[in-house]
Structures are given as C-alpha cells and as structure tokens.
PDB file of N, CA and C in Angstrom:
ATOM      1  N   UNK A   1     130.315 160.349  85.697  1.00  0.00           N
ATOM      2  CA  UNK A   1     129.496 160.324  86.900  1.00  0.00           C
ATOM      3  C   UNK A   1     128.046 159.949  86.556  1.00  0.00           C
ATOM      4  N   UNK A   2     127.353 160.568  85.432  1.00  0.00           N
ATOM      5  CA  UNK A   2     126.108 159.973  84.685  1.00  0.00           C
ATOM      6  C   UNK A   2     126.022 158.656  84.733  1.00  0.00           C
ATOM      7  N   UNK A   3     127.084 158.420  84.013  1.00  0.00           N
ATOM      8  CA  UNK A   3     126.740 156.672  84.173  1.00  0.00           C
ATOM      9  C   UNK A   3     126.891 155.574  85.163  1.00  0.00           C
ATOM     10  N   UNK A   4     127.425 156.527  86.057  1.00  0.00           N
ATOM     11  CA  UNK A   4     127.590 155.544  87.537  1.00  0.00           C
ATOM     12  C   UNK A   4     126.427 155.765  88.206  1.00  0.00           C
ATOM     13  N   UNK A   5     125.511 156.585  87.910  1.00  0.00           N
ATOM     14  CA  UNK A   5     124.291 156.938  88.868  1.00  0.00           C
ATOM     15  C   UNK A   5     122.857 156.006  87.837  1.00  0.00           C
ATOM     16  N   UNK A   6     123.119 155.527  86.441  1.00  0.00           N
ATOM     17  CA  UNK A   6     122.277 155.366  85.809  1.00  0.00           C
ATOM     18  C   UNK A   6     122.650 153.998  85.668  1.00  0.00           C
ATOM     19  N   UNK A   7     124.243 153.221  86.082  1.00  0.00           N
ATOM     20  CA  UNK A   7     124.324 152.083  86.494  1.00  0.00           C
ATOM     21  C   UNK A   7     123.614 151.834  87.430  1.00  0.00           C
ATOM     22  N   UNK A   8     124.104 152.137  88.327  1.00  0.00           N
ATOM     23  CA  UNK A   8     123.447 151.851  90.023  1.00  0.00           C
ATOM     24  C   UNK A   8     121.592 151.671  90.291  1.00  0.00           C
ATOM     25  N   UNK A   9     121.090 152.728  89.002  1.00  0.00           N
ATOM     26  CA  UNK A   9     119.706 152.825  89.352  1.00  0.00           C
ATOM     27  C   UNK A   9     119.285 151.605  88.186  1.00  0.00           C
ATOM     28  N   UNK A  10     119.856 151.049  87.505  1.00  0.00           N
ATOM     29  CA  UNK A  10     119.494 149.860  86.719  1.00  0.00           C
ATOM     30  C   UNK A  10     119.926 148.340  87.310  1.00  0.00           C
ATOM     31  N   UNK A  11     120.889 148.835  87.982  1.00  0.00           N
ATOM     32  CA  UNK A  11     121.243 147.478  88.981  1.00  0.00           C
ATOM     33  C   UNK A  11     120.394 147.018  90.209  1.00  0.00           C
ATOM     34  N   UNK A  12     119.557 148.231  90.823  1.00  0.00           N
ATOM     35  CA  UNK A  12     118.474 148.249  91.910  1.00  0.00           C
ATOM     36  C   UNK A  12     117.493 147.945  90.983  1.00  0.00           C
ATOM     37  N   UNK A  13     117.096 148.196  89.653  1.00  0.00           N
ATOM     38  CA  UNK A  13     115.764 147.602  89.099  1.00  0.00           C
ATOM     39  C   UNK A  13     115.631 146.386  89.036  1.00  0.00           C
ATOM     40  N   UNK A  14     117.319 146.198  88.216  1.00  0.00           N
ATOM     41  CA  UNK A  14     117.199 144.833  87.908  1.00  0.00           C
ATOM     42  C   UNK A  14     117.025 143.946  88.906  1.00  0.00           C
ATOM     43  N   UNK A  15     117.429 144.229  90.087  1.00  0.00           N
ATOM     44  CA  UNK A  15     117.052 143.128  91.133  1.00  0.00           C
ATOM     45  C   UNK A  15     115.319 142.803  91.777  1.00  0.00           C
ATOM     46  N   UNK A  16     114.827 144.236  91.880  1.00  0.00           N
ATOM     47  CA  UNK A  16     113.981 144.305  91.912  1.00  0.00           C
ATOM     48  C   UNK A  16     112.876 143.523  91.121  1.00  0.00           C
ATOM     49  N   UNK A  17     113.001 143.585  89.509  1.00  0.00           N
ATOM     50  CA  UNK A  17     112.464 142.979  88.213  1.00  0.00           C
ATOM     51  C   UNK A  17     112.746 141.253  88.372  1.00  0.00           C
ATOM     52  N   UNK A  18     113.940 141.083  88.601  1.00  0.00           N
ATOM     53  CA  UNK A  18     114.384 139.381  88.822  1.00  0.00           C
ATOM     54  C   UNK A  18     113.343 138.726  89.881  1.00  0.00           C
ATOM     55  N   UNK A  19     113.060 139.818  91.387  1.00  0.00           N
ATOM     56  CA  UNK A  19     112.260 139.128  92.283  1.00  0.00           C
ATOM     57  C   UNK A  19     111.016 139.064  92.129  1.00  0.00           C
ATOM     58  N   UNK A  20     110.692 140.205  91.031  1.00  0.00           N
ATOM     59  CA  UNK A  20     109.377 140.546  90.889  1.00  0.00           C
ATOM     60  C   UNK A  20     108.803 139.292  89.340  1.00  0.00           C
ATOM     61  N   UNK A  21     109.796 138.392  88.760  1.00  0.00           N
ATOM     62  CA  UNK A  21     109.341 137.652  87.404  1.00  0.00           C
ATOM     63  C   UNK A  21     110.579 136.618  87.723  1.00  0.00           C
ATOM     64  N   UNK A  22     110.857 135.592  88.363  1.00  0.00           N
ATOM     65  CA  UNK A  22     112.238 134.871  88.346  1.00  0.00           C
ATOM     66  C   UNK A  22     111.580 133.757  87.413  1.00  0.00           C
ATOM     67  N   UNK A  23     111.323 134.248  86.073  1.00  0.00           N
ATOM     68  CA  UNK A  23     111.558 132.966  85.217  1.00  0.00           C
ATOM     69  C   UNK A  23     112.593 133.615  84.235  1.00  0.00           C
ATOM     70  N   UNK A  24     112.869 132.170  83.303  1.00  0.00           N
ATOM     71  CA  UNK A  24     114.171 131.999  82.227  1.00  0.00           C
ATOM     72  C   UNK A  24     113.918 133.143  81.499  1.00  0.00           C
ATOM     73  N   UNK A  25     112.785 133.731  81.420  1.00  0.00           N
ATOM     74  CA  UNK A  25     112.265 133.935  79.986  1.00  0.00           C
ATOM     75  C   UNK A  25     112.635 135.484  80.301  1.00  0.00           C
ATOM     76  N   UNK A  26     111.940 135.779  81.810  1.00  0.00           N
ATOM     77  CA  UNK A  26     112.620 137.046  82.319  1.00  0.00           C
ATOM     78  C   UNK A  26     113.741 137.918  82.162  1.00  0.00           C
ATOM     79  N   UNK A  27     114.332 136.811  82.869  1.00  0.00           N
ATOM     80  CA  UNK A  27     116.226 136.752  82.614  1.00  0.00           C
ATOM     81  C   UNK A  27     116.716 136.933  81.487  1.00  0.00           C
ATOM     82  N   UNK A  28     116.526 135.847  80.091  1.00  0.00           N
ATOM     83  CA  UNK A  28     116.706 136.301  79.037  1.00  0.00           C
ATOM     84  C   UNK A  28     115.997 137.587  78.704  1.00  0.00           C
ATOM     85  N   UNK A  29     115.347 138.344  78.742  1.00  0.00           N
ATOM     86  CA  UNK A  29     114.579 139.663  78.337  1.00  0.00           C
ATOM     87  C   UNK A  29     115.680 140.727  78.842  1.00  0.00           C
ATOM     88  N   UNK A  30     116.317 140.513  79.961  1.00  0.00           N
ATOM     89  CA  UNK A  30     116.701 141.665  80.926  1.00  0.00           C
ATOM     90  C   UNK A  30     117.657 141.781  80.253  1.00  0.00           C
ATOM     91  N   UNK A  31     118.351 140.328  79.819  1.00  0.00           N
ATOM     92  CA  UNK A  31     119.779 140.576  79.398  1.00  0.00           C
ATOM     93  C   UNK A  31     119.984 140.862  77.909  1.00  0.00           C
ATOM     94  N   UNK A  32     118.640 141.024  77.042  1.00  0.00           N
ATOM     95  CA  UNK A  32     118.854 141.860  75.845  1.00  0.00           C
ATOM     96  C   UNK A  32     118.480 143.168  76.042  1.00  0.00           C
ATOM     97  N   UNK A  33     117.817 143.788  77.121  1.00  0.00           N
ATOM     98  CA  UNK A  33     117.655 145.248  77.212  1.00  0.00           C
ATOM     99  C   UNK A  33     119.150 145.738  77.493  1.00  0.00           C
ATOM    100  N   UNK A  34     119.516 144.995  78.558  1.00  0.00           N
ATOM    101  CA  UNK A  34     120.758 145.158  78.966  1.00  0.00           C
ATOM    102  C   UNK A  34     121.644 145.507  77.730  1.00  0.00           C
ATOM    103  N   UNK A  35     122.190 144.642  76.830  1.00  0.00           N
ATOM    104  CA  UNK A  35     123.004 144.188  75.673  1.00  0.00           C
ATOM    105  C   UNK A  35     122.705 145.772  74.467  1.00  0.00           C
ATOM    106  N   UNK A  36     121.497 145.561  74.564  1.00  0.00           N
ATOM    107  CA  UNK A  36     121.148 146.783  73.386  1.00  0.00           C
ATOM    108  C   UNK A  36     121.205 148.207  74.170  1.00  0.00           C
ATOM    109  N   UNK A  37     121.267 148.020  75.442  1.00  0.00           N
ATOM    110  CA  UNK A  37     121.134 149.644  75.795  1.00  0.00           C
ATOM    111  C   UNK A  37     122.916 149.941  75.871  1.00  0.00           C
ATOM    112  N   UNK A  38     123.773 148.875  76.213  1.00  0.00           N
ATOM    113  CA  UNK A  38     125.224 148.597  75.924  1.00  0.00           C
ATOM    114  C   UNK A  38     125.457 149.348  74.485  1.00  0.00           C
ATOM    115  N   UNK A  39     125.087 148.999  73.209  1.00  0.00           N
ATOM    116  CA  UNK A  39     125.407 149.096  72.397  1.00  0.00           C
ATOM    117  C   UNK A  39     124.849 150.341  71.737  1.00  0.00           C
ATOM    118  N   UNK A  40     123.851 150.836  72.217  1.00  0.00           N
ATOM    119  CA  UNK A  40     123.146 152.232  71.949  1.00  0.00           C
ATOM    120  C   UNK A  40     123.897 153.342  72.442  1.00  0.00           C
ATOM    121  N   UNK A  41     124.311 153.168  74.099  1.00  0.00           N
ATOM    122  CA  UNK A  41     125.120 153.754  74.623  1.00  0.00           C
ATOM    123  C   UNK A  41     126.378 154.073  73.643  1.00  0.00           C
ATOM    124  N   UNK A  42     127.101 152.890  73.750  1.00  0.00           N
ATOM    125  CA  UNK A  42     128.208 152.971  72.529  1.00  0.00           C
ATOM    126  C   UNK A  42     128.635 153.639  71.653  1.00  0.00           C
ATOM    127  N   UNK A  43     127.502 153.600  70.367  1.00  0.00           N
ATOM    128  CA  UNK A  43     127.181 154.268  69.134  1.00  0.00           C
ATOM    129  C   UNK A  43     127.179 155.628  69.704  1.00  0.00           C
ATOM    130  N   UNK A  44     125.944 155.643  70.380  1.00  0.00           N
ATOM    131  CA  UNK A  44     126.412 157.672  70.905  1.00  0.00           C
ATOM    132  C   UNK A  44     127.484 157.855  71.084  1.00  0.00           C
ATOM    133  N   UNK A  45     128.433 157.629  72.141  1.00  0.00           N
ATOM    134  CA  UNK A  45     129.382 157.704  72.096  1.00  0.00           C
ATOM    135  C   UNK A  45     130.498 157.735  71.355  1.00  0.00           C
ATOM    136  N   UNK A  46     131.079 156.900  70.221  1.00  0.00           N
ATOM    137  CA  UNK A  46     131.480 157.000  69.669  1.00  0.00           C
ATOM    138  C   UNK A  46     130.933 158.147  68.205  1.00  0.00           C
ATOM    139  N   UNK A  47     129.524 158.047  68.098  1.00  0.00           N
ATOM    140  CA  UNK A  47     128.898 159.232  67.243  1.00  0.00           C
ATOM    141  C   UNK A  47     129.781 160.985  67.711  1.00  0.00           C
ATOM    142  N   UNK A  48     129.620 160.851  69.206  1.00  0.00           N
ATOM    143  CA  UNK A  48     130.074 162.297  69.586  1.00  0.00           C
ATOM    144  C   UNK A  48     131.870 162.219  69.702  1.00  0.00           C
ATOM    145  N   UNK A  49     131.980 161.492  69.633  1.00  0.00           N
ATOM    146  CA  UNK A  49     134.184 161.309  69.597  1.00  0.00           C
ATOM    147  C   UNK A  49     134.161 161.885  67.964  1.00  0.00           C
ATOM    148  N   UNK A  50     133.225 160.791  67.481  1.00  0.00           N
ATOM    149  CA  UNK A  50     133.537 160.918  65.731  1.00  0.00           C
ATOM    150  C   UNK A  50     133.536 162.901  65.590  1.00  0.00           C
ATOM    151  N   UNK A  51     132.814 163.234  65.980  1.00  0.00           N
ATOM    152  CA  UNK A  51     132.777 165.122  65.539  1.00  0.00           C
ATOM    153  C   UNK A  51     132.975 165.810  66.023  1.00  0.00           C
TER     154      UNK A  51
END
C-alpha cells in the first residue's frame, strides 16, 4: 500500500515537473531519478528478504 501512495505522489510530480521544464534534458533527468530510485528501492528490498 506504501508504494501505491508514493507511486501516485511521484506520478502527480512528475507531471507537474514535465510542465513546469518540457525540455530533453528534463526528461532525461526525471528518467534517471526515476531508474535509480527503482533500483535503490530494490536493493532494500531484497537487503530485508536476504535476513
């Protein structure tokens, strides 16, 4: 349920952020915060399965 409420409130930024900067450079930025907070997420996750 955490992460459906912390999706949702990153999906309203991100739109927000796109209208508020619509260049390439933007876009590319969003989609490595995006990518690394993916993979941070992850690692925790799998950190707390691991023990």
């Amino acid at each position: 349920m955490l992460y459906i409420v912390v999706a949702y409130g990153w999906y309203w930024m991100r739109q927000r952020l796109i209208l508020r900067e619509p260049t390439v450079q933007a876009k590319q930025r969003i989609i490595r915060i995006e990518c690394s907070t993916i993979c941070a997420l992850l690692a925790l996750e799998v950190s707390n399965w691991l023990n």
